[in-house]
C-alpha atoms as a PDB file:
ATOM      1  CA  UNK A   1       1.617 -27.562  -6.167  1.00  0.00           C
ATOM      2  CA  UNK A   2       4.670 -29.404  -6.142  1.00  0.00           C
ATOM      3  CA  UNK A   3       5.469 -33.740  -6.794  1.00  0.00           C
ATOM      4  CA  UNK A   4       8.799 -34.720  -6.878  1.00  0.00           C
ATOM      5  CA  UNK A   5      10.568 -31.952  -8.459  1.00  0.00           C
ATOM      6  CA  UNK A   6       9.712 -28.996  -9.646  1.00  0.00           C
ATOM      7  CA  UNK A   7       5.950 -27.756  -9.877  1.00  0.00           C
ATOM      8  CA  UNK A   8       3.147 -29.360 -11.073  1.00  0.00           C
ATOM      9  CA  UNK A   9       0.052 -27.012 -10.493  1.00  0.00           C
ATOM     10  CA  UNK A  10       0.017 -23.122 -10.775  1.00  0.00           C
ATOM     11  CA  UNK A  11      -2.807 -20.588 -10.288  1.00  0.00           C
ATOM     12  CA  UNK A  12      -2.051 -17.154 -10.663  1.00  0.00           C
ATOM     13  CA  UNK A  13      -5.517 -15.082 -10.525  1.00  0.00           C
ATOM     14  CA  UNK A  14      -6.959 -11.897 -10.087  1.00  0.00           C
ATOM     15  CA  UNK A  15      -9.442 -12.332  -7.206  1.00  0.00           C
ATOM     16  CA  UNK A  16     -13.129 -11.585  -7.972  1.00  0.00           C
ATOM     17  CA  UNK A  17     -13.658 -10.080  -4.566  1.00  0.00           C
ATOM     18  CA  UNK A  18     -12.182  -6.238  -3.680  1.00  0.00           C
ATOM     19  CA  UNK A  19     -11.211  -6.774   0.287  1.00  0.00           C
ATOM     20  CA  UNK A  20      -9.918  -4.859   2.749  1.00  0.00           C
ATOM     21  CA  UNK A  21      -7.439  -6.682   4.233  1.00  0.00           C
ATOM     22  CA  UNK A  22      -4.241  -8.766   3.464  1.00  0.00           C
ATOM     23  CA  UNK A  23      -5.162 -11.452   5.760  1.00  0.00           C
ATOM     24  CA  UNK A  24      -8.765 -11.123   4.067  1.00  0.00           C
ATOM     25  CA  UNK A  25      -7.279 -11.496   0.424  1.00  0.00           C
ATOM     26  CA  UNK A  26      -5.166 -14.149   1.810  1.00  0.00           C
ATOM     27  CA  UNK A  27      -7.843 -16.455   2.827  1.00  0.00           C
ATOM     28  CA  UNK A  28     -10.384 -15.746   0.075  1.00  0.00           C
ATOM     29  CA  UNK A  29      -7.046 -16.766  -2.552  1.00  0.00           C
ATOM     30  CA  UNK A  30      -6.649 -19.666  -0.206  1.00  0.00           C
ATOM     31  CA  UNK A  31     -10.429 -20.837  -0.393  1.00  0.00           C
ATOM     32  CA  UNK A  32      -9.866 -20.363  -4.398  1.00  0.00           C
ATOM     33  CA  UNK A  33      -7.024 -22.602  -4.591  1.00  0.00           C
ATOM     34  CA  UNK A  34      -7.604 -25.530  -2.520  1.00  0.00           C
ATOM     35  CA  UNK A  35     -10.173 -27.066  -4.650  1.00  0.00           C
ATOM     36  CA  UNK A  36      -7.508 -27.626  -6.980  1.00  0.00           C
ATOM     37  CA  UNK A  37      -5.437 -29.587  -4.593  1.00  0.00           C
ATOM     38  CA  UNK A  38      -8.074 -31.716  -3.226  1.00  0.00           C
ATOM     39  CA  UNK A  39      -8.641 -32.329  -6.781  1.00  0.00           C
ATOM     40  CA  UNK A  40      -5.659 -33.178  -7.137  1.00  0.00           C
ATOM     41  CA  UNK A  41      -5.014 -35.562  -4.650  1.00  0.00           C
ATOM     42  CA  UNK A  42      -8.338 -37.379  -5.447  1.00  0.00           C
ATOM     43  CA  UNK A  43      -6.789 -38.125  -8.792  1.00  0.00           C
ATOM     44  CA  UNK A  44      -3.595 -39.508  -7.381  1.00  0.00           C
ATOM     45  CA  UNK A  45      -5.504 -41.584  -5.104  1.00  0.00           C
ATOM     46  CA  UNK A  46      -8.072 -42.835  -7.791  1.00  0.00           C
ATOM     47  CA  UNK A  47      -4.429 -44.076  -9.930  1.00  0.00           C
ATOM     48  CA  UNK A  48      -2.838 -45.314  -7.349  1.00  0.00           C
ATOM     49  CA  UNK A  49      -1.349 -43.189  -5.430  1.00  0.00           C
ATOM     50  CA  UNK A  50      -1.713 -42.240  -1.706  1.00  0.00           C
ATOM     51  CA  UNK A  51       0.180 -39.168  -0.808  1.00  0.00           C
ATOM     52  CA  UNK A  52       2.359 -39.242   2.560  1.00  0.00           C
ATOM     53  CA  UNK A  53       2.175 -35.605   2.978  1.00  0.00           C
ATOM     54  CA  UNK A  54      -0.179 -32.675   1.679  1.00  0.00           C
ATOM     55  CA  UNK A  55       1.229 -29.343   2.579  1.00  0.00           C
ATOM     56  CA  UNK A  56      -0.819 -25.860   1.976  1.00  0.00           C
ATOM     57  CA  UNK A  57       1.704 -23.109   3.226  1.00  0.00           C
ATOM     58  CA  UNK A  58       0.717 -19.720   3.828  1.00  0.00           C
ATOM     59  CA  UNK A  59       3.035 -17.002   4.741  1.00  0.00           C
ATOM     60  CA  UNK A  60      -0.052 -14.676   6.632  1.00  0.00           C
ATOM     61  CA  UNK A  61      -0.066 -15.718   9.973  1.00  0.00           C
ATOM     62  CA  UNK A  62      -3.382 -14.169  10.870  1.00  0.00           C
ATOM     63  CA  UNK A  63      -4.698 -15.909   8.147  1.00  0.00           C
ATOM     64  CA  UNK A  64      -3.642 -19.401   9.002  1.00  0.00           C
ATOM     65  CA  UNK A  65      -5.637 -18.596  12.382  1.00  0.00           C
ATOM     66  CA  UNK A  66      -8.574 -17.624  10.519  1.00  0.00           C
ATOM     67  CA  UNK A  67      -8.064 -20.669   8.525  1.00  0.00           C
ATOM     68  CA  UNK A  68      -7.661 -23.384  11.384  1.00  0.00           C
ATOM     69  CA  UNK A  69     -10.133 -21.599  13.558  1.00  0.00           C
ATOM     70  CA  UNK A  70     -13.190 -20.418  10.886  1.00  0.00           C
ATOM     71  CA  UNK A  71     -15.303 -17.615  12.691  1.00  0.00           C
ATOM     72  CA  UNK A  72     -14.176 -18.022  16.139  1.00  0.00           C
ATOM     73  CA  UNK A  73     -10.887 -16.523  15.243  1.00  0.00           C
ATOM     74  CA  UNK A  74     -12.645 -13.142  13.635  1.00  0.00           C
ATOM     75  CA  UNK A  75     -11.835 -10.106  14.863  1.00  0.00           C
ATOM     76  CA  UNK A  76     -13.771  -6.608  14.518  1.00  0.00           C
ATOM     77  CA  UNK A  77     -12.107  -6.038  11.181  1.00  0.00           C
ATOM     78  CA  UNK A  78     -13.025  -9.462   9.992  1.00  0.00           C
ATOM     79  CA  UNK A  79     -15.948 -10.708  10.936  1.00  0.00           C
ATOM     80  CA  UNK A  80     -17.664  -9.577   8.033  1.00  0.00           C
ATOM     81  CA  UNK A  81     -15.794 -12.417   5.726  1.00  0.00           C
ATOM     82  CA  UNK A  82     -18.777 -14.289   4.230  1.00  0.00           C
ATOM     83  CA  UNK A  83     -19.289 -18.089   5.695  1.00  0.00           C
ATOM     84  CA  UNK A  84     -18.380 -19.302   2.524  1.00  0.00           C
ATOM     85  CA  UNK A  85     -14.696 -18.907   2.823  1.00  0.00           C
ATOM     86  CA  UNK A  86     -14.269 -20.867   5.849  1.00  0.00           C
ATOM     87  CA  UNK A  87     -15.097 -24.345   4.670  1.00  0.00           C
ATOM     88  CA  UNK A  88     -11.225 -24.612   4.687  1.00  0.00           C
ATOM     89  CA  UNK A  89     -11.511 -25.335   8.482  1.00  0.00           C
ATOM     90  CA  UNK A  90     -13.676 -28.169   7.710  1.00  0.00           C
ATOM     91  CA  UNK A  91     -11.226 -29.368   5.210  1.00  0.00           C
ATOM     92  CA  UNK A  92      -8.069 -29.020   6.935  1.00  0.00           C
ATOM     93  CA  UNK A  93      -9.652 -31.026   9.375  1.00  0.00           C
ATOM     94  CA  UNK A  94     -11.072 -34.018   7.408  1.00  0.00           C
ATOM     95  CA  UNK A  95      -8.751 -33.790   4.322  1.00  0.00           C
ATOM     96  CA  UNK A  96      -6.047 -34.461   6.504  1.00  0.00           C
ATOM     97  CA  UNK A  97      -4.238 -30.654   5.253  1.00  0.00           C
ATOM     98  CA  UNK A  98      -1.470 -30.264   7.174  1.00  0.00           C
ATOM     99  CA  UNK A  99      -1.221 -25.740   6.994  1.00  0.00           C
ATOM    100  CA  UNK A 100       2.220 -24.666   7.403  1.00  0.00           C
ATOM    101  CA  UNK A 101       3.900 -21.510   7.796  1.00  0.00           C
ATOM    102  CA  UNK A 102       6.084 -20.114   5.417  1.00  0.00           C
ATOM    103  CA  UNK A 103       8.325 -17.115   5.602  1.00  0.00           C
ATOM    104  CA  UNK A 104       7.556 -14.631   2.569  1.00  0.00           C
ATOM    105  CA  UNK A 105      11.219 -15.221   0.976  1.00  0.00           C
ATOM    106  CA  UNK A 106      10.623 -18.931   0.841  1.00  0.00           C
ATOM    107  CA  UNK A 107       7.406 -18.467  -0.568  1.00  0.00           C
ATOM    108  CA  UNK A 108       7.334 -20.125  -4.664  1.00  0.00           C
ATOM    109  CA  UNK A 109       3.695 -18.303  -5.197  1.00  0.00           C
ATOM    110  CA  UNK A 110       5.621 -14.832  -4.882  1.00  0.00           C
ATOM    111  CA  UNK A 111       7.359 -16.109  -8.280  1.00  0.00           C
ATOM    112  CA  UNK A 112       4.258 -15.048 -10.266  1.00  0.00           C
ATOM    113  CA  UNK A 113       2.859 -12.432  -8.152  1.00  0.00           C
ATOM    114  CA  UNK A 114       5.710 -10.170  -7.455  1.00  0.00           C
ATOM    115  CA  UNK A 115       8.449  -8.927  -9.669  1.00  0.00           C
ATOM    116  CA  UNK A 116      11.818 -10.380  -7.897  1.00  0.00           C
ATOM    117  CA  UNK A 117      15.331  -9.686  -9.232  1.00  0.00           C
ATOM    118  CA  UNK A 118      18.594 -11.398  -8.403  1.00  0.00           C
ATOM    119  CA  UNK A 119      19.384 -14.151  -6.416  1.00  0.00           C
ATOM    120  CA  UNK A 120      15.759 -15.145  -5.179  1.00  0.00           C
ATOM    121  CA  UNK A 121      14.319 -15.020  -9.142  1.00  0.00           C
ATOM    122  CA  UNK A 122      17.154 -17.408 -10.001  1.00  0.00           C
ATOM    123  CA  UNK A 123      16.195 -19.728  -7.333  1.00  0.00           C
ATOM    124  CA  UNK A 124      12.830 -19.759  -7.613  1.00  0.00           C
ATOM    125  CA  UNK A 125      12.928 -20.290 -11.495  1.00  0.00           C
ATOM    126  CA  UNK A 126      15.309 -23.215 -11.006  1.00  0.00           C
ATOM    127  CA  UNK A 127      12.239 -24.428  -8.612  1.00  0.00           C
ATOM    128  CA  UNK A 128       9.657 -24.270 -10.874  1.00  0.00           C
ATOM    129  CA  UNK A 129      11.497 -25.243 -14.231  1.00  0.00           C
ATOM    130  CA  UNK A 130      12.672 -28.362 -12.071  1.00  0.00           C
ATOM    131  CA  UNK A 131      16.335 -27.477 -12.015  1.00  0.00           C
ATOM    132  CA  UNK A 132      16.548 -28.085  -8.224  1.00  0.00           C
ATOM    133  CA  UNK A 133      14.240 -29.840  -5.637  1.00  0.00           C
ATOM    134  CA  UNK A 134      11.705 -27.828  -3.914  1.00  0.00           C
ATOM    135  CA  UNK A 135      13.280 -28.598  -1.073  1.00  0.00           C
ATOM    136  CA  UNK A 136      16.508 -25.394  -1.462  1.00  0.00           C
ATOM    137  CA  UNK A 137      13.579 -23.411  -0.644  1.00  0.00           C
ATOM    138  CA  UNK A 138      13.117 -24.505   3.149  1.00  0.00           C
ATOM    139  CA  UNK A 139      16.939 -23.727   3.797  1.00  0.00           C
ATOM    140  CA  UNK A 140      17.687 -21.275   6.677  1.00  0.00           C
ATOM    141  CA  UNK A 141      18.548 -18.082   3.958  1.00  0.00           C
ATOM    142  CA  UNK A 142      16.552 -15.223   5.952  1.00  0.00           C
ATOM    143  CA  UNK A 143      20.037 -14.075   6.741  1.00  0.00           C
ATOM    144  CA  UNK A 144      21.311 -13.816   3.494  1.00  0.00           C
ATOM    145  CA  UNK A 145      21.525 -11.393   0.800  1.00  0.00           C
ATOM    146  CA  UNK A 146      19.319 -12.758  -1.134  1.00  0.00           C
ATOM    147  CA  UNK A 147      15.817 -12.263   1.161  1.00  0.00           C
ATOM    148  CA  UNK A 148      16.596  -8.565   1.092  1.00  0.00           C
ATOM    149  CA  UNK A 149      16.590  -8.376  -2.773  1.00  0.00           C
ATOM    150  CA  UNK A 150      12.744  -8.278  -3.026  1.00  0.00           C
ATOM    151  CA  UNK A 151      11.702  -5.433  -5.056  1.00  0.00           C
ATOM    152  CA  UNK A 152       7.808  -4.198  -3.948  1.00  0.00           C
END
């Protein structure tokens, strides 16, 4: 979670749950995380202050559609995701989230999930230690040099 610059909020957390999907992992992180930013922008509301925009990116398409959409989106290999997950729809909806697409190089969480070398570490850690505005990240650079330099 970002304000101004740099990052406020981190989670970085083994999930409880073994899946068997990416897009299932994806959602199940997502439905562990967003407590913490509604939390987060009740507080800021309660002193004061009304945020103009609340962004939750993902960078798993079929997850996003899964989020939006709740069950009507599942497929054969996910319609066993439990119920419980999908309350996101319902607060995307009347939290007023606006879910937003971003591409896996542009993505800050990968900073303390994946080990990165070279060009993207440096500018994610000048992200998160404040350095630079969140906003280098949403530059066109999935040309570059730099999105190939992800080690997995």
């Amino acid at each position: 979670m970002s304000l101004g610059r740099g990052v406020l909020n981190t989670m970085s957390a083994k999930q409880k749950l073994n899946t068997k999907s990416s897009t299932e992992a994806e959602v199940i992180g997502a439905s562990d995380y967003l407590p913490k930013n509604i939390w987060a922008r009740m507080f800021l509301q309660a002193q004061g202050h009304d945020l103009d925009n609340n962004v939750f990116f993902q960078d798993n398409m079929s997850a996003m559609k899964l989020e939006r959409n709740g069950l009507r989106s599942c497929g054969k290999k996910s319609r066993h995701i439990d119920v419980r997950h999908f309350w996101i729809m319902d607060r995307i909806r009347s939290d007023d989230i606006d879910l937003r697409h971003c591409p896996t190089e542009d993505m800050l969480a990968d900073y303390f999930t994946k080990p990165l070398q070279g060009a993207m570490f440096r500018r994610f850690r000048s992200v998160i230690m404040g350095w630079e505005p969140i906003s280098i990240l949403f530059t066109k650079s999935s040309d570059s040099a730099e999105s190939k330099e992800r080690v997995e």
